[in-house]
Structures are given as C-alpha cells and as structure tokens.
PDB file of N, CA and C in Angstrom:
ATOM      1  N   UNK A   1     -69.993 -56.454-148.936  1.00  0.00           N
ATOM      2  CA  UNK A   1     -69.362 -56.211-147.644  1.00  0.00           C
ATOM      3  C   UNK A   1     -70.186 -56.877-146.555  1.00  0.00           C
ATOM      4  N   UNK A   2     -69.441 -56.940-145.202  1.00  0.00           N
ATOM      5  CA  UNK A   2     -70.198 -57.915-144.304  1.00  0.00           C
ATOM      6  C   UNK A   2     -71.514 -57.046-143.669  1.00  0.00           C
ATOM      7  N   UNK A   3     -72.816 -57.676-143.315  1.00  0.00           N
ATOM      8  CA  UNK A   3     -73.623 -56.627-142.699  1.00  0.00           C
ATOM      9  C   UNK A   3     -73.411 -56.006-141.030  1.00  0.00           C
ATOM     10  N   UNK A   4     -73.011 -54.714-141.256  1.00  0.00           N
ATOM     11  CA  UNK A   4     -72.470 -54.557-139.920  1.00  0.00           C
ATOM     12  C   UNK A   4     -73.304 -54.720-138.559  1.00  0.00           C
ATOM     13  N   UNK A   5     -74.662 -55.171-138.681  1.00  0.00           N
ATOM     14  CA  UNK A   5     -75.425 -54.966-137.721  1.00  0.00           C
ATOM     15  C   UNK A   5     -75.409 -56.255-137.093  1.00  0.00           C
ATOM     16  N   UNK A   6     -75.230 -57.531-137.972  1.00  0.00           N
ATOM     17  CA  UNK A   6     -75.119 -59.280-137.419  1.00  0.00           C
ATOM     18  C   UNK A   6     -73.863 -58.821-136.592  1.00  0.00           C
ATOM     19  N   UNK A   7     -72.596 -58.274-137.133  1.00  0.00           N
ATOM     20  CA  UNK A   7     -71.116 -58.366-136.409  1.00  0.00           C
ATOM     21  C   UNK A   7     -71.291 -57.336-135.518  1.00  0.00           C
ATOM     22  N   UNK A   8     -72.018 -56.434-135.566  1.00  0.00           N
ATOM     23  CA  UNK A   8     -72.385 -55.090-133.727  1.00  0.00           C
ATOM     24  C   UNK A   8     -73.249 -56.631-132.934  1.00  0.00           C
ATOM     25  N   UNK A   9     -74.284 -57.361-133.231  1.00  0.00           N
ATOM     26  CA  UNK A   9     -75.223 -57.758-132.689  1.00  0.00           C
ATOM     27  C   UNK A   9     -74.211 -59.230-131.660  1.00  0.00           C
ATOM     28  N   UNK A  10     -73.784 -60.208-132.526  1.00  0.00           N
ATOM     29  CA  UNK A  10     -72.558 -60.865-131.837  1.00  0.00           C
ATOM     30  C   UNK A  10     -71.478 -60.366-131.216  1.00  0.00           C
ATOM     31  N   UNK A  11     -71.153 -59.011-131.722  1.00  0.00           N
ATOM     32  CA  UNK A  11     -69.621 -58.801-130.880  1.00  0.00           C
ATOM     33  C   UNK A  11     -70.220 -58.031-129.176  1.00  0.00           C
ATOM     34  N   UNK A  12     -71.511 -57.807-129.562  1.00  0.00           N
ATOM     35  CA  UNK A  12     -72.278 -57.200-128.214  1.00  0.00           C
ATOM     36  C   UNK A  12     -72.891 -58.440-127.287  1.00  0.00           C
ATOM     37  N   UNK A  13     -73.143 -59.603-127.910  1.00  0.00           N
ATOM     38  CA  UNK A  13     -73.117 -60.640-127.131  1.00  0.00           C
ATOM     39  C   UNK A  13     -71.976 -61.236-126.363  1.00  0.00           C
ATOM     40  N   UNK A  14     -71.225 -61.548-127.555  1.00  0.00           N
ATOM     41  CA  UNK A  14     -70.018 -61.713-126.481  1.00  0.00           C
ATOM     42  C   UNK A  14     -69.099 -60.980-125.637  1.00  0.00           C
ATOM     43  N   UNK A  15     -69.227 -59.844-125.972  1.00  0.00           N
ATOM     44  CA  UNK A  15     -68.690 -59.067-124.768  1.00  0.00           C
ATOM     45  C   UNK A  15     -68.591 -58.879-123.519  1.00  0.00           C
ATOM     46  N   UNK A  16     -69.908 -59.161-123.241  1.00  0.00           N
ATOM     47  CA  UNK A  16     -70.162 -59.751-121.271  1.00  0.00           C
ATOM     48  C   UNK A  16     -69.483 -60.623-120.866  1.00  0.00           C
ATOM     49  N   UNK A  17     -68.183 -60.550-120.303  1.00  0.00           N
ATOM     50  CA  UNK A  17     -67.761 -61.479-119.648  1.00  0.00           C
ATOM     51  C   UNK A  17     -68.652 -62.948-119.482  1.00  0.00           C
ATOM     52  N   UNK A  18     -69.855 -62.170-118.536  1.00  0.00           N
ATOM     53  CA  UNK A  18     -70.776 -63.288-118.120  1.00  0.00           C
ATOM     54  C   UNK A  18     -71.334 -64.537-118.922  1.00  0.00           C
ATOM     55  N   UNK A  19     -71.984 -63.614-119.866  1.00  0.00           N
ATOM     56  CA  UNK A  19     -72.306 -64.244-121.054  1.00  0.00           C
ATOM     57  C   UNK A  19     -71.623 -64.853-122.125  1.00  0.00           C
ATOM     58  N   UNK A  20     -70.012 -64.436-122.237  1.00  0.00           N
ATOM     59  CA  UNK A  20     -69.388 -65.335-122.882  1.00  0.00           C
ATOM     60  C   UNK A  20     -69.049 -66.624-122.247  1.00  0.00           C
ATOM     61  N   UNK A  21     -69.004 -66.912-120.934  1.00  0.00           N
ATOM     62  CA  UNK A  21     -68.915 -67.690-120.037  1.00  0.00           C
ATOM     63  C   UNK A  21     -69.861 -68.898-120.527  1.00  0.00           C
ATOM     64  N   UNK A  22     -70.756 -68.112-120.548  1.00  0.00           N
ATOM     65  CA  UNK A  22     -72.150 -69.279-120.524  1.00  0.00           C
ATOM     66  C   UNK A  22     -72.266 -69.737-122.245  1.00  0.00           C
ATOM     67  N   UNK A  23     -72.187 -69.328-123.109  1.00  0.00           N
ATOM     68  CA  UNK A  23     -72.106 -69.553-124.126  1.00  0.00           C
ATOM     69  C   UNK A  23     -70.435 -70.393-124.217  1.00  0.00           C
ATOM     70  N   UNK A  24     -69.250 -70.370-123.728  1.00  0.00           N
ATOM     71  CA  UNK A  24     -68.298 -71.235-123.568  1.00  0.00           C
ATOM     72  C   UNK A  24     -68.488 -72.617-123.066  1.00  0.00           C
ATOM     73  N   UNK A  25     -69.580 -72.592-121.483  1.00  0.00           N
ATOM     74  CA  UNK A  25     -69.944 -73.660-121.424  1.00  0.00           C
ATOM     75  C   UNK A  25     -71.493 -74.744-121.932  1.00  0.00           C
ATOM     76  N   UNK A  26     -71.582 -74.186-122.766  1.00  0.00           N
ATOM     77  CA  UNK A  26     -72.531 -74.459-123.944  1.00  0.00           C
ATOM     78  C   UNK A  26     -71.759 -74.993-124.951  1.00  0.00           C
ATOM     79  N   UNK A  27     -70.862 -74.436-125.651  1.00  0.00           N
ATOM     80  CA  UNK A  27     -70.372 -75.004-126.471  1.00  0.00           C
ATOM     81  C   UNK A  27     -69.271 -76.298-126.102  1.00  0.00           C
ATOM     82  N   UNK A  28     -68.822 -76.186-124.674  1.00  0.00           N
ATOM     83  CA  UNK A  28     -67.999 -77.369-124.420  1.00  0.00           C
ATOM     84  C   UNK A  28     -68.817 -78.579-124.397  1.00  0.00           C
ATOM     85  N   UNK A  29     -70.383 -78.879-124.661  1.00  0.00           N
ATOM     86  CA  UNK A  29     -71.377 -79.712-124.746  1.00  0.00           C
ATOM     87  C   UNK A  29     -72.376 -79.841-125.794  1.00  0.00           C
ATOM     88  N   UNK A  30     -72.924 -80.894-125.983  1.00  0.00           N
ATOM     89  CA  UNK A  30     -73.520 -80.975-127.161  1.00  0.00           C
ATOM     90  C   UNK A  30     -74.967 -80.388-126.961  1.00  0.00           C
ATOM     91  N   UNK A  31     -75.516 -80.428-126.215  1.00  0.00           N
ATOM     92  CA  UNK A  31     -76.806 -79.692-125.192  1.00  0.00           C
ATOM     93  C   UNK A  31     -76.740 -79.514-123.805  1.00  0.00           C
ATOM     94  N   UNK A  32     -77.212 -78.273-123.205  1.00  0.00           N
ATOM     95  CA  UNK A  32     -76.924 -78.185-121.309  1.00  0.00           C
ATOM     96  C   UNK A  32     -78.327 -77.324-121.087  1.00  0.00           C
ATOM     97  N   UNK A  33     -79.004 -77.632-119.673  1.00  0.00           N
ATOM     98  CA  UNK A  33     -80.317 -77.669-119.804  1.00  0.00           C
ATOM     99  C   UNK A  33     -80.010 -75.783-118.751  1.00  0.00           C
ATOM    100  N   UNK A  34     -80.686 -75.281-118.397  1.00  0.00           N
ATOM    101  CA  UNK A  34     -80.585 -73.714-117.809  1.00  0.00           C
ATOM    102  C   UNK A  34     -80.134 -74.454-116.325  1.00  0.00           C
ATOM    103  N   UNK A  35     -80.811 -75.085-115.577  1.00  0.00           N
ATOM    104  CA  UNK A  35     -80.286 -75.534-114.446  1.00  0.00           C
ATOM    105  C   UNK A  35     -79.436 -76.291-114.433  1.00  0.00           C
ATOM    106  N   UNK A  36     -78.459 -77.339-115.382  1.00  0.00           N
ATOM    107  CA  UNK A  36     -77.193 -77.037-115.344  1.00  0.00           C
ATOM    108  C   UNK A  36     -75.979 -76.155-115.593  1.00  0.00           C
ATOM    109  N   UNK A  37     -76.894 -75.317-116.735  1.00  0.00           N
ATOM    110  CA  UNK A  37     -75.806 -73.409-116.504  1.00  0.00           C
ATOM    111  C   UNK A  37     -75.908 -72.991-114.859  1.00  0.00           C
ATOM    112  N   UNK A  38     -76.994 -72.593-114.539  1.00  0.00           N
ATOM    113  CA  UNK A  38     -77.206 -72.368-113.199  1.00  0.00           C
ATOM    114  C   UNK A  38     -76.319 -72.441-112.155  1.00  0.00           C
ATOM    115  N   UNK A  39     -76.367 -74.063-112.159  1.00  0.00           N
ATOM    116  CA  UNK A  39     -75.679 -74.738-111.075  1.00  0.00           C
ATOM    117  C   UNK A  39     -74.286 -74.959-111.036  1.00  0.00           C
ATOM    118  N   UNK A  40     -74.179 -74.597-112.073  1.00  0.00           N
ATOM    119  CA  UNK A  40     -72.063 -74.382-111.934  1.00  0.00           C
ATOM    120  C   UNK A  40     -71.440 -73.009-112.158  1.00  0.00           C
ATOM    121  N   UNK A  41     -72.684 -71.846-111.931  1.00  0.00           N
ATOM    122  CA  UNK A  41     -72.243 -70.644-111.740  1.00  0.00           C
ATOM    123  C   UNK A  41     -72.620 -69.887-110.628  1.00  0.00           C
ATOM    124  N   UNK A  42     -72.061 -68.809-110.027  1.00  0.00           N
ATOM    125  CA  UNK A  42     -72.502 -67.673-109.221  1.00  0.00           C
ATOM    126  C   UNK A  42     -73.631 -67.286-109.677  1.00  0.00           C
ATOM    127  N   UNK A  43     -74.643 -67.041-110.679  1.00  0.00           N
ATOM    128  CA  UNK A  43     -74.969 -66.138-111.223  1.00  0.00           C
ATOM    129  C   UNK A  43     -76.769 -67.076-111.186  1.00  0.00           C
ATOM    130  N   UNK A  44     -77.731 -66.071-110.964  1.00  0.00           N
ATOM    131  CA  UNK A  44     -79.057 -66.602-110.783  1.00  0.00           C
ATOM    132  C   UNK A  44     -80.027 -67.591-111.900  1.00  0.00           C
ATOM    133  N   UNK A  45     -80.894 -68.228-111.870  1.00  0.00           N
ATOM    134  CA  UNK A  45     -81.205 -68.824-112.725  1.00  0.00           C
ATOM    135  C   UNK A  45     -81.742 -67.582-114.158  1.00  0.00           C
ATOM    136  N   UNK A  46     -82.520 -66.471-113.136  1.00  0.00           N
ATOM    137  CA  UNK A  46     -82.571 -65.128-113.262  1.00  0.00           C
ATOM    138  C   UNK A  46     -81.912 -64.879-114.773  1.00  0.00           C
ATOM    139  N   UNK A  47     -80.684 -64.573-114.023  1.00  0.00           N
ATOM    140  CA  UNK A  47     -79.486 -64.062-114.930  1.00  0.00           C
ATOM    141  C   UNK A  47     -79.004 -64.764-116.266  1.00  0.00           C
ATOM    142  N   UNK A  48     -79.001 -65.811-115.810  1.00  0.00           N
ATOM    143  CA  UNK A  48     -78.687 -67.175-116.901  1.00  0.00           C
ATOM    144  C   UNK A  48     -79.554 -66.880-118.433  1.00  0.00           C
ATOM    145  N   UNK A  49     -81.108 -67.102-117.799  1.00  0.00           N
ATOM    146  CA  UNK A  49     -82.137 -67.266-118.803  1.00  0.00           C
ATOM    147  C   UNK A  49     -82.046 -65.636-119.926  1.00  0.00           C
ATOM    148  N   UNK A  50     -81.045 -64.584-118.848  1.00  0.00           N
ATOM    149  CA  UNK A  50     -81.581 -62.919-119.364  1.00  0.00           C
ATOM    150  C   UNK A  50     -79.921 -63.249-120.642  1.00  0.00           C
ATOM    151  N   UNK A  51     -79.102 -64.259-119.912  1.00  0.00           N
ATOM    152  CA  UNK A  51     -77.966 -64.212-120.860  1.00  0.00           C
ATOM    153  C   UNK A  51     -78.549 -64.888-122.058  1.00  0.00           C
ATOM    154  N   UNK A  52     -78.582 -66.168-122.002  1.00  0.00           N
ATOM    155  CA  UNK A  52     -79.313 -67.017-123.435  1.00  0.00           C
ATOM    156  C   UNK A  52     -79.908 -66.470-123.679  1.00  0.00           C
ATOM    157  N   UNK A  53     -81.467 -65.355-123.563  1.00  0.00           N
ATOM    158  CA  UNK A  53     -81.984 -64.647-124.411  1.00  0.00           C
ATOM    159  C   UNK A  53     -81.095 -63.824-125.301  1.00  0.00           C
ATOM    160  N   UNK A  54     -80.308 -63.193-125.109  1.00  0.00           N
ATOM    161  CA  UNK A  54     -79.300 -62.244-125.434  1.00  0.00           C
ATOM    162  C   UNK A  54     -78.350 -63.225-127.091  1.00  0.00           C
ATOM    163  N   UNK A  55     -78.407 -64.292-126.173  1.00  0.00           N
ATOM    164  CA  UNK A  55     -77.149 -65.041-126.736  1.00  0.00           C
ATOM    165  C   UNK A  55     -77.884 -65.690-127.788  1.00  0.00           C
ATOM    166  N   UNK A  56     -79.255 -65.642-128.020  1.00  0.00           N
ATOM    167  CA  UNK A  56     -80.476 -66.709-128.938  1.00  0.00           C
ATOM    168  C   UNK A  56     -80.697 -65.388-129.554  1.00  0.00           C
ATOM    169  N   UNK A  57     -80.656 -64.357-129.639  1.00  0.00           N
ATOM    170  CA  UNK A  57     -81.198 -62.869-130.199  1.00  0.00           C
ATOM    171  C   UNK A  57     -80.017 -62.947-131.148  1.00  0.00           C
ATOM    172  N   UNK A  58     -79.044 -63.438-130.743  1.00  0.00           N
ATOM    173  CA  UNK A  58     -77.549 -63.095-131.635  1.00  0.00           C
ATOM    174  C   UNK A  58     -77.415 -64.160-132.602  1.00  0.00           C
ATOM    175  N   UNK A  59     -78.310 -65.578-132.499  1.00  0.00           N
ATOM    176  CA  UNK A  59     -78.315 -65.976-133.548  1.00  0.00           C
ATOM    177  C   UNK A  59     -77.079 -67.831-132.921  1.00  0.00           C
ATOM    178  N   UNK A  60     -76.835 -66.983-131.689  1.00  0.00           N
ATOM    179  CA  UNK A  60     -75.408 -67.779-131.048  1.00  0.00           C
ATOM    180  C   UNK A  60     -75.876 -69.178-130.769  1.00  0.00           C
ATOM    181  N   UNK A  61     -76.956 -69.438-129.880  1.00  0.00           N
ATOM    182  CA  UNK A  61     -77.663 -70.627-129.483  1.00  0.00           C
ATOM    183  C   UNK A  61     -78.997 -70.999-130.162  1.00  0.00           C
ATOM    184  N   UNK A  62     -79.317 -71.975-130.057  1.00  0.00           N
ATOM    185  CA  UNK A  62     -80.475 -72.666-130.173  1.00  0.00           C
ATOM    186  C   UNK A  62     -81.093 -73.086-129.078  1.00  0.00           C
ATOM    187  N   UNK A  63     -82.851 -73.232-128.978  1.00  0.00           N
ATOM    188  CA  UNK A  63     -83.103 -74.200-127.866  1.00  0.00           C
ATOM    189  C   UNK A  63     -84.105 -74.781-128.047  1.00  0.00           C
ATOM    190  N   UNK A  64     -84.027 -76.607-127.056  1.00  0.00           N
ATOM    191  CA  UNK A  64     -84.770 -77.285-127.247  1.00  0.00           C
ATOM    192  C   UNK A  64     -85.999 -78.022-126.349  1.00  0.00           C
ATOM    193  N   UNK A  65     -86.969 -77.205-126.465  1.00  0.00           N
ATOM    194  CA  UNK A  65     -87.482 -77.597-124.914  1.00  0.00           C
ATOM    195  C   UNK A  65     -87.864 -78.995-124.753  1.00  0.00           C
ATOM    196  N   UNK A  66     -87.787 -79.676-123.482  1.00  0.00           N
ATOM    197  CA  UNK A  66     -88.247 -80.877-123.715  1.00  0.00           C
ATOM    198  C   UNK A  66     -88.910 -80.988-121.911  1.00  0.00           C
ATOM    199  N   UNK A  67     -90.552 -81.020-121.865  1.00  0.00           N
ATOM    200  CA  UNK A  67     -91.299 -80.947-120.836  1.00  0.00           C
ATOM    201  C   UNK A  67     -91.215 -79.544-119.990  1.00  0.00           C
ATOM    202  N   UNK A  68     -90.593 -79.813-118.742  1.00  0.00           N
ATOM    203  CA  UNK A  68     -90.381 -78.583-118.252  1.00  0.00           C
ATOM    204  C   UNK A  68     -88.535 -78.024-118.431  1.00  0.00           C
ATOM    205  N   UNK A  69     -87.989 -78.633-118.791  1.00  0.00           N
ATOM    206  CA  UNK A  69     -86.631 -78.034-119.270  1.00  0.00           C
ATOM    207  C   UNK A  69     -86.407 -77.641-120.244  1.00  0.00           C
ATOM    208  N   UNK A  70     -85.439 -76.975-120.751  1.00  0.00           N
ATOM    209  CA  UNK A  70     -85.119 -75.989-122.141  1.00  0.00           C
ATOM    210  C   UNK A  70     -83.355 -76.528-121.930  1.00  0.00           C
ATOM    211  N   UNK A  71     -83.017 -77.153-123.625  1.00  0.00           N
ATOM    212  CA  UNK A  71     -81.962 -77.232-123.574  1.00  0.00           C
ATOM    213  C   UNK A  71     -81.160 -76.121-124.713  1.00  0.00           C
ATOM    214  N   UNK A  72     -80.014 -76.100-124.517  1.00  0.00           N
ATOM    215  CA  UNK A  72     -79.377 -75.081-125.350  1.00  0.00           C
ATOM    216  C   UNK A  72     -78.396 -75.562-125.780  1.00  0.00           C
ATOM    217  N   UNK A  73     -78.085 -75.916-127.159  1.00  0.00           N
ATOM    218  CA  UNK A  73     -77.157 -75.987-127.593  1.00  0.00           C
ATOM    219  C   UNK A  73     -76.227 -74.595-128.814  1.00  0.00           C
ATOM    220  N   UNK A  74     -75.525 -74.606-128.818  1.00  0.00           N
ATOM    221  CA  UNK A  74     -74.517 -73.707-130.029  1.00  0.00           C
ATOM    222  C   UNK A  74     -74.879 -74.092-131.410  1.00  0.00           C
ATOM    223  N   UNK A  75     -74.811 -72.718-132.221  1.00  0.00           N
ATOM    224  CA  UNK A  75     -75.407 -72.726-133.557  1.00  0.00           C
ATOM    225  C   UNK A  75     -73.803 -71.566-133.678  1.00  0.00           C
ATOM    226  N   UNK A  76     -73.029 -73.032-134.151  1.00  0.00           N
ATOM    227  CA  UNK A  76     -71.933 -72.529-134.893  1.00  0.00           C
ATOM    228  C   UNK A  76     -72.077 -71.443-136.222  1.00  0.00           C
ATOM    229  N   UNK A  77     -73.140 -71.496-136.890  1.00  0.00           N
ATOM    230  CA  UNK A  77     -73.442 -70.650-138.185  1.00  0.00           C
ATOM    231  C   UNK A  77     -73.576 -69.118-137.273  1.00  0.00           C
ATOM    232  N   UNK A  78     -74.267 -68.897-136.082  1.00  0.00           N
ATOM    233  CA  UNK A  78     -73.951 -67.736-135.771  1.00  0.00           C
ATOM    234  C   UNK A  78     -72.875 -66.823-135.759  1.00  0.00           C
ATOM    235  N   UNK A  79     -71.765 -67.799-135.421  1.00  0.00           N
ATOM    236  CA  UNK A  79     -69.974 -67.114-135.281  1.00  0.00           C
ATOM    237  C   UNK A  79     -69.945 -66.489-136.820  1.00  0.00           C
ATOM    238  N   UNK A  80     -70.543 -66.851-138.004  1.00  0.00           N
ATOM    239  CA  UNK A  80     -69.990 -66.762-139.301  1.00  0.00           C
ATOM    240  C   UNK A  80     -69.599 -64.998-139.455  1.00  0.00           C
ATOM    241  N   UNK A  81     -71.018 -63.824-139.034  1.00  0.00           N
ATOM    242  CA  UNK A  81     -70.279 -62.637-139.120  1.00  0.00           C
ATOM    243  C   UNK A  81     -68.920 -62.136-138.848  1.00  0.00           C
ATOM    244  N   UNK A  82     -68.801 -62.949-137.236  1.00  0.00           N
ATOM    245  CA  UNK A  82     -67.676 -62.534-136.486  1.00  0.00           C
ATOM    246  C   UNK A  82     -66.462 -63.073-137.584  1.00  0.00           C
ATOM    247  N   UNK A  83     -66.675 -64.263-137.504  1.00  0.00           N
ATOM    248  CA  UNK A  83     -65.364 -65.082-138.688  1.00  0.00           C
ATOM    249  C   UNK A  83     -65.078 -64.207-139.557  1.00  0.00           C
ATOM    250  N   UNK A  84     -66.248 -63.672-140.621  1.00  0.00           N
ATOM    251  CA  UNK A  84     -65.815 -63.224-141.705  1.00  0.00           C
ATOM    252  C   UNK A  84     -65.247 -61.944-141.588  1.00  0.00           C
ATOM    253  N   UNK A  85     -65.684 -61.242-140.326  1.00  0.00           N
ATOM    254  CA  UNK A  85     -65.389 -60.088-140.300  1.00  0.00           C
ATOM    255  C   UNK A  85     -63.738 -59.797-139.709  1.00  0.00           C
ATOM    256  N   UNK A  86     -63.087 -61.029-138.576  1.00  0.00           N
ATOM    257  CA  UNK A  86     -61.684 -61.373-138.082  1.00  0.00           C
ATOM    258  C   UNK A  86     -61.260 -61.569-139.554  1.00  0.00           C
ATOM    259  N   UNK A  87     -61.306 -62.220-140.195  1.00  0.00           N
ATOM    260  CA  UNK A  87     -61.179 -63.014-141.856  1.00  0.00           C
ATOM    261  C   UNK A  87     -61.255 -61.612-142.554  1.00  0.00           C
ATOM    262  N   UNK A  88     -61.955 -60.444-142.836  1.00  0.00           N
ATOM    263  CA  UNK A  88     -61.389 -59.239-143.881  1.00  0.00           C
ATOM    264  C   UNK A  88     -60.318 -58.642-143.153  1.00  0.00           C
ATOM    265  N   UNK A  89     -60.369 -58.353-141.757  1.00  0.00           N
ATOM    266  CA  UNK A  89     -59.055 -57.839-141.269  1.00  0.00           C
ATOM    267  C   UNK A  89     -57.903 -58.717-140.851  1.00  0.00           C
ATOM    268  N   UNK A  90     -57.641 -60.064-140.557  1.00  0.00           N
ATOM    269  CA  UNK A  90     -56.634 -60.983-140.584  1.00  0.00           C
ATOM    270  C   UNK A  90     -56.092 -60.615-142.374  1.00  0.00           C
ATOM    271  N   UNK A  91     -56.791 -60.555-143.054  1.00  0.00           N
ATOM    272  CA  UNK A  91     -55.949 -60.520-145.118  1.00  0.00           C
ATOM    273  C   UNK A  91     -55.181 -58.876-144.254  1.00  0.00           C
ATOM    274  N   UNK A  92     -55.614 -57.892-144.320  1.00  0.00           N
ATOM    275  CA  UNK A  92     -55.398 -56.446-144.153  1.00  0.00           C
ATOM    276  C   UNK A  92     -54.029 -56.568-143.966  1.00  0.00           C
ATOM    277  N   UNK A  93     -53.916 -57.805-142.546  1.00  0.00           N
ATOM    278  CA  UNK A  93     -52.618 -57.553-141.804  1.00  0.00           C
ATOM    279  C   UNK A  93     -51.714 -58.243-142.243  1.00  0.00           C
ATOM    280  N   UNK A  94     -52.036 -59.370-142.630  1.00  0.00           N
ATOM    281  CA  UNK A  94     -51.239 -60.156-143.422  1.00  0.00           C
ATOM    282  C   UNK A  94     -50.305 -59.308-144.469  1.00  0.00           C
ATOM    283  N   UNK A  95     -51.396 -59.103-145.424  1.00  0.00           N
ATOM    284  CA  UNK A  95     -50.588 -58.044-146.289  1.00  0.00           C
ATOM    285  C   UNK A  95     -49.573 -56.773-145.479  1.00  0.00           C
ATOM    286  N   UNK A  96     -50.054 -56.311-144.684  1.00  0.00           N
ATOM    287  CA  UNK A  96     -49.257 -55.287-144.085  1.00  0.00           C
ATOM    288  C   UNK A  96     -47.914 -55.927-143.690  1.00  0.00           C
ATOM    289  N   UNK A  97     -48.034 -56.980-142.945  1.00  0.00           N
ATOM    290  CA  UNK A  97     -46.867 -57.486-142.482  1.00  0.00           C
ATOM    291  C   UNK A  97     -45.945 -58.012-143.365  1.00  0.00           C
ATOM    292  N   UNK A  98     -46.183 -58.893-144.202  1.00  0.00           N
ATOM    293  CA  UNK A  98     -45.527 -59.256-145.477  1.00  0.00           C
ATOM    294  C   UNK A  98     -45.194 -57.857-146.590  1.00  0.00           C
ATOM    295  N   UNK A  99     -45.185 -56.498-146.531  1.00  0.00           N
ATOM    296  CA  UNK A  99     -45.002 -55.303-146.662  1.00  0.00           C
ATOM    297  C   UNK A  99     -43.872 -55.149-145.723  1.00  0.00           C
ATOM    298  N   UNK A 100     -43.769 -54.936-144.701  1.00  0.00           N
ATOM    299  CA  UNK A 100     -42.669 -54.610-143.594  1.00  0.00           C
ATOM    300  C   UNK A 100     -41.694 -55.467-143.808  1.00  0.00           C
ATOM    301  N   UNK A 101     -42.524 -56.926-143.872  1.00  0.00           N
ATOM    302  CA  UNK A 101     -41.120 -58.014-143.995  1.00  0.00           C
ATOM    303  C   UNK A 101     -40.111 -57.505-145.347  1.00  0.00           C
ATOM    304  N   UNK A 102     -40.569 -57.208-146.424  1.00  0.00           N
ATOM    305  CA  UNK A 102     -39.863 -57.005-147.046  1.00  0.00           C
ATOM    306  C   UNK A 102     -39.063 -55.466-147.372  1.00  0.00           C
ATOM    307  N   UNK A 103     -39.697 -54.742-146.608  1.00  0.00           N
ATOM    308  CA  UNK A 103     -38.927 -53.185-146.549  1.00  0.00           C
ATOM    309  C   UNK A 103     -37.795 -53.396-145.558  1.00  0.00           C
ATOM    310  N   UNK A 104     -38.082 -54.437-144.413  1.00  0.00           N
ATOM    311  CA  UNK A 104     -36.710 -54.917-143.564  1.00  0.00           C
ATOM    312  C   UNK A 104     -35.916 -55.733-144.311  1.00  0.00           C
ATOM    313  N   UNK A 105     -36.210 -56.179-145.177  1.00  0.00           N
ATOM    314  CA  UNK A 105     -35.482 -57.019-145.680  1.00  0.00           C
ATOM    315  C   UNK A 105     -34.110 -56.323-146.489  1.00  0.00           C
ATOM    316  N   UNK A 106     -35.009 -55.332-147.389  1.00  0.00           N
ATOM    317  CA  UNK A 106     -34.436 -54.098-147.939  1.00  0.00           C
ATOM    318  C   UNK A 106     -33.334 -53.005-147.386  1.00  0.00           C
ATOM    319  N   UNK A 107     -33.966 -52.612-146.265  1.00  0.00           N
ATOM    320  CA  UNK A 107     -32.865 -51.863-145.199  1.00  0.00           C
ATOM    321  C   UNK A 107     -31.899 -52.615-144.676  1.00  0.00           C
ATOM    322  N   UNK A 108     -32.172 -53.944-144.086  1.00  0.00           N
ATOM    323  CA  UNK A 108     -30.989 -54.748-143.812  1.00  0.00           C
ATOM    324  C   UNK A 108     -30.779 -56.460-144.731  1.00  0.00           C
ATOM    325  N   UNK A 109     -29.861 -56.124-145.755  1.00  0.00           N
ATOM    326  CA  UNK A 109     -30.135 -58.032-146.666  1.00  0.00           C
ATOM    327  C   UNK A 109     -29.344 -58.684-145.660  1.00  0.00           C
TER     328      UNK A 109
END
C-alpha cells in the first residue's frame, strides 16, 4: 500500500494556495532563481524562501546554488505519492462507474 506519510507530506504542500503558486511557476521553467519567484509575486522574498523550504521538505523541488543565487527547479519523482495515490482511487471509480453503467443499462435497455 502507498506510504501515507509521503501523500499527508505533498498533499500538505500543495495545499497553500501560495505555495502551489510558486511551485506552478517553477515548474513552468526549467530552473527560476528566489528573486525571480520574488519578483513576479506579492509575497516577500521572506515568504518565498519559507515556501520552497516547505516545497524541498516534500521532496517537490530541488536546488541549485550557484554563487550568491539558489536556483530551483521541479523534481517530478516527488508528485509520484500523489499520482499513485489519485491512481488507487481513479481504478475505485472507474469500477464503480462502469457498475452503474451497467445497472442503467439494465433498468432501462
């Protein structure tokens, strides 16, 4: 079974609005340095660095420092709990629905 603490630990990352934000515009790039998160949000450099910690704890980002900047890119292998865990309940429903389809089918040919 999946370990429930990786899928609590990501689904608690992305939950912040904020922080899914910043991890969205991370992934629309191949690397983005904190002061370009920064600078195309409301939100403090402060805030930024307290989200990517959050979001690097979850396994979500990577980073690469280079002098005085830190870049961040997405570590797609992080999503894998979440996947697998949408992926045991996407089969659940599937089956459920393909169940209904055919009990309607039954009540009305």
């Amino acid at each position: 079974m999946l370990e429930a603490t990786s899928v609590s630990t990501v689904m608690r990352a992305l939950a912040d609005p904020t922080r899914r934000a910043v991890f969205e515009r991370i992934s629309a790039r191949d690397e983005i340095s904190v002061a370009e998160l920064t600078r195309g949000s409301s939100v403090t450099q402060g805030a930024i660095s307290q989200h990517l910690k959050s979001l690097k704890q979850a396994g979500l980002v990577a980073e690469r420092p280079e002098g005085r900047n830190v870049f961040y890119r997405v570590e797609p292998e992080g999503l894998a709990p979440l996947v697998d865990w949408i992926g045991h309940y996407g089969a659940f429903w599937r089956e459920r629905f393909a169940n209904l389809r055919t009990l309607l089918k039954e009540i009305d040919p």
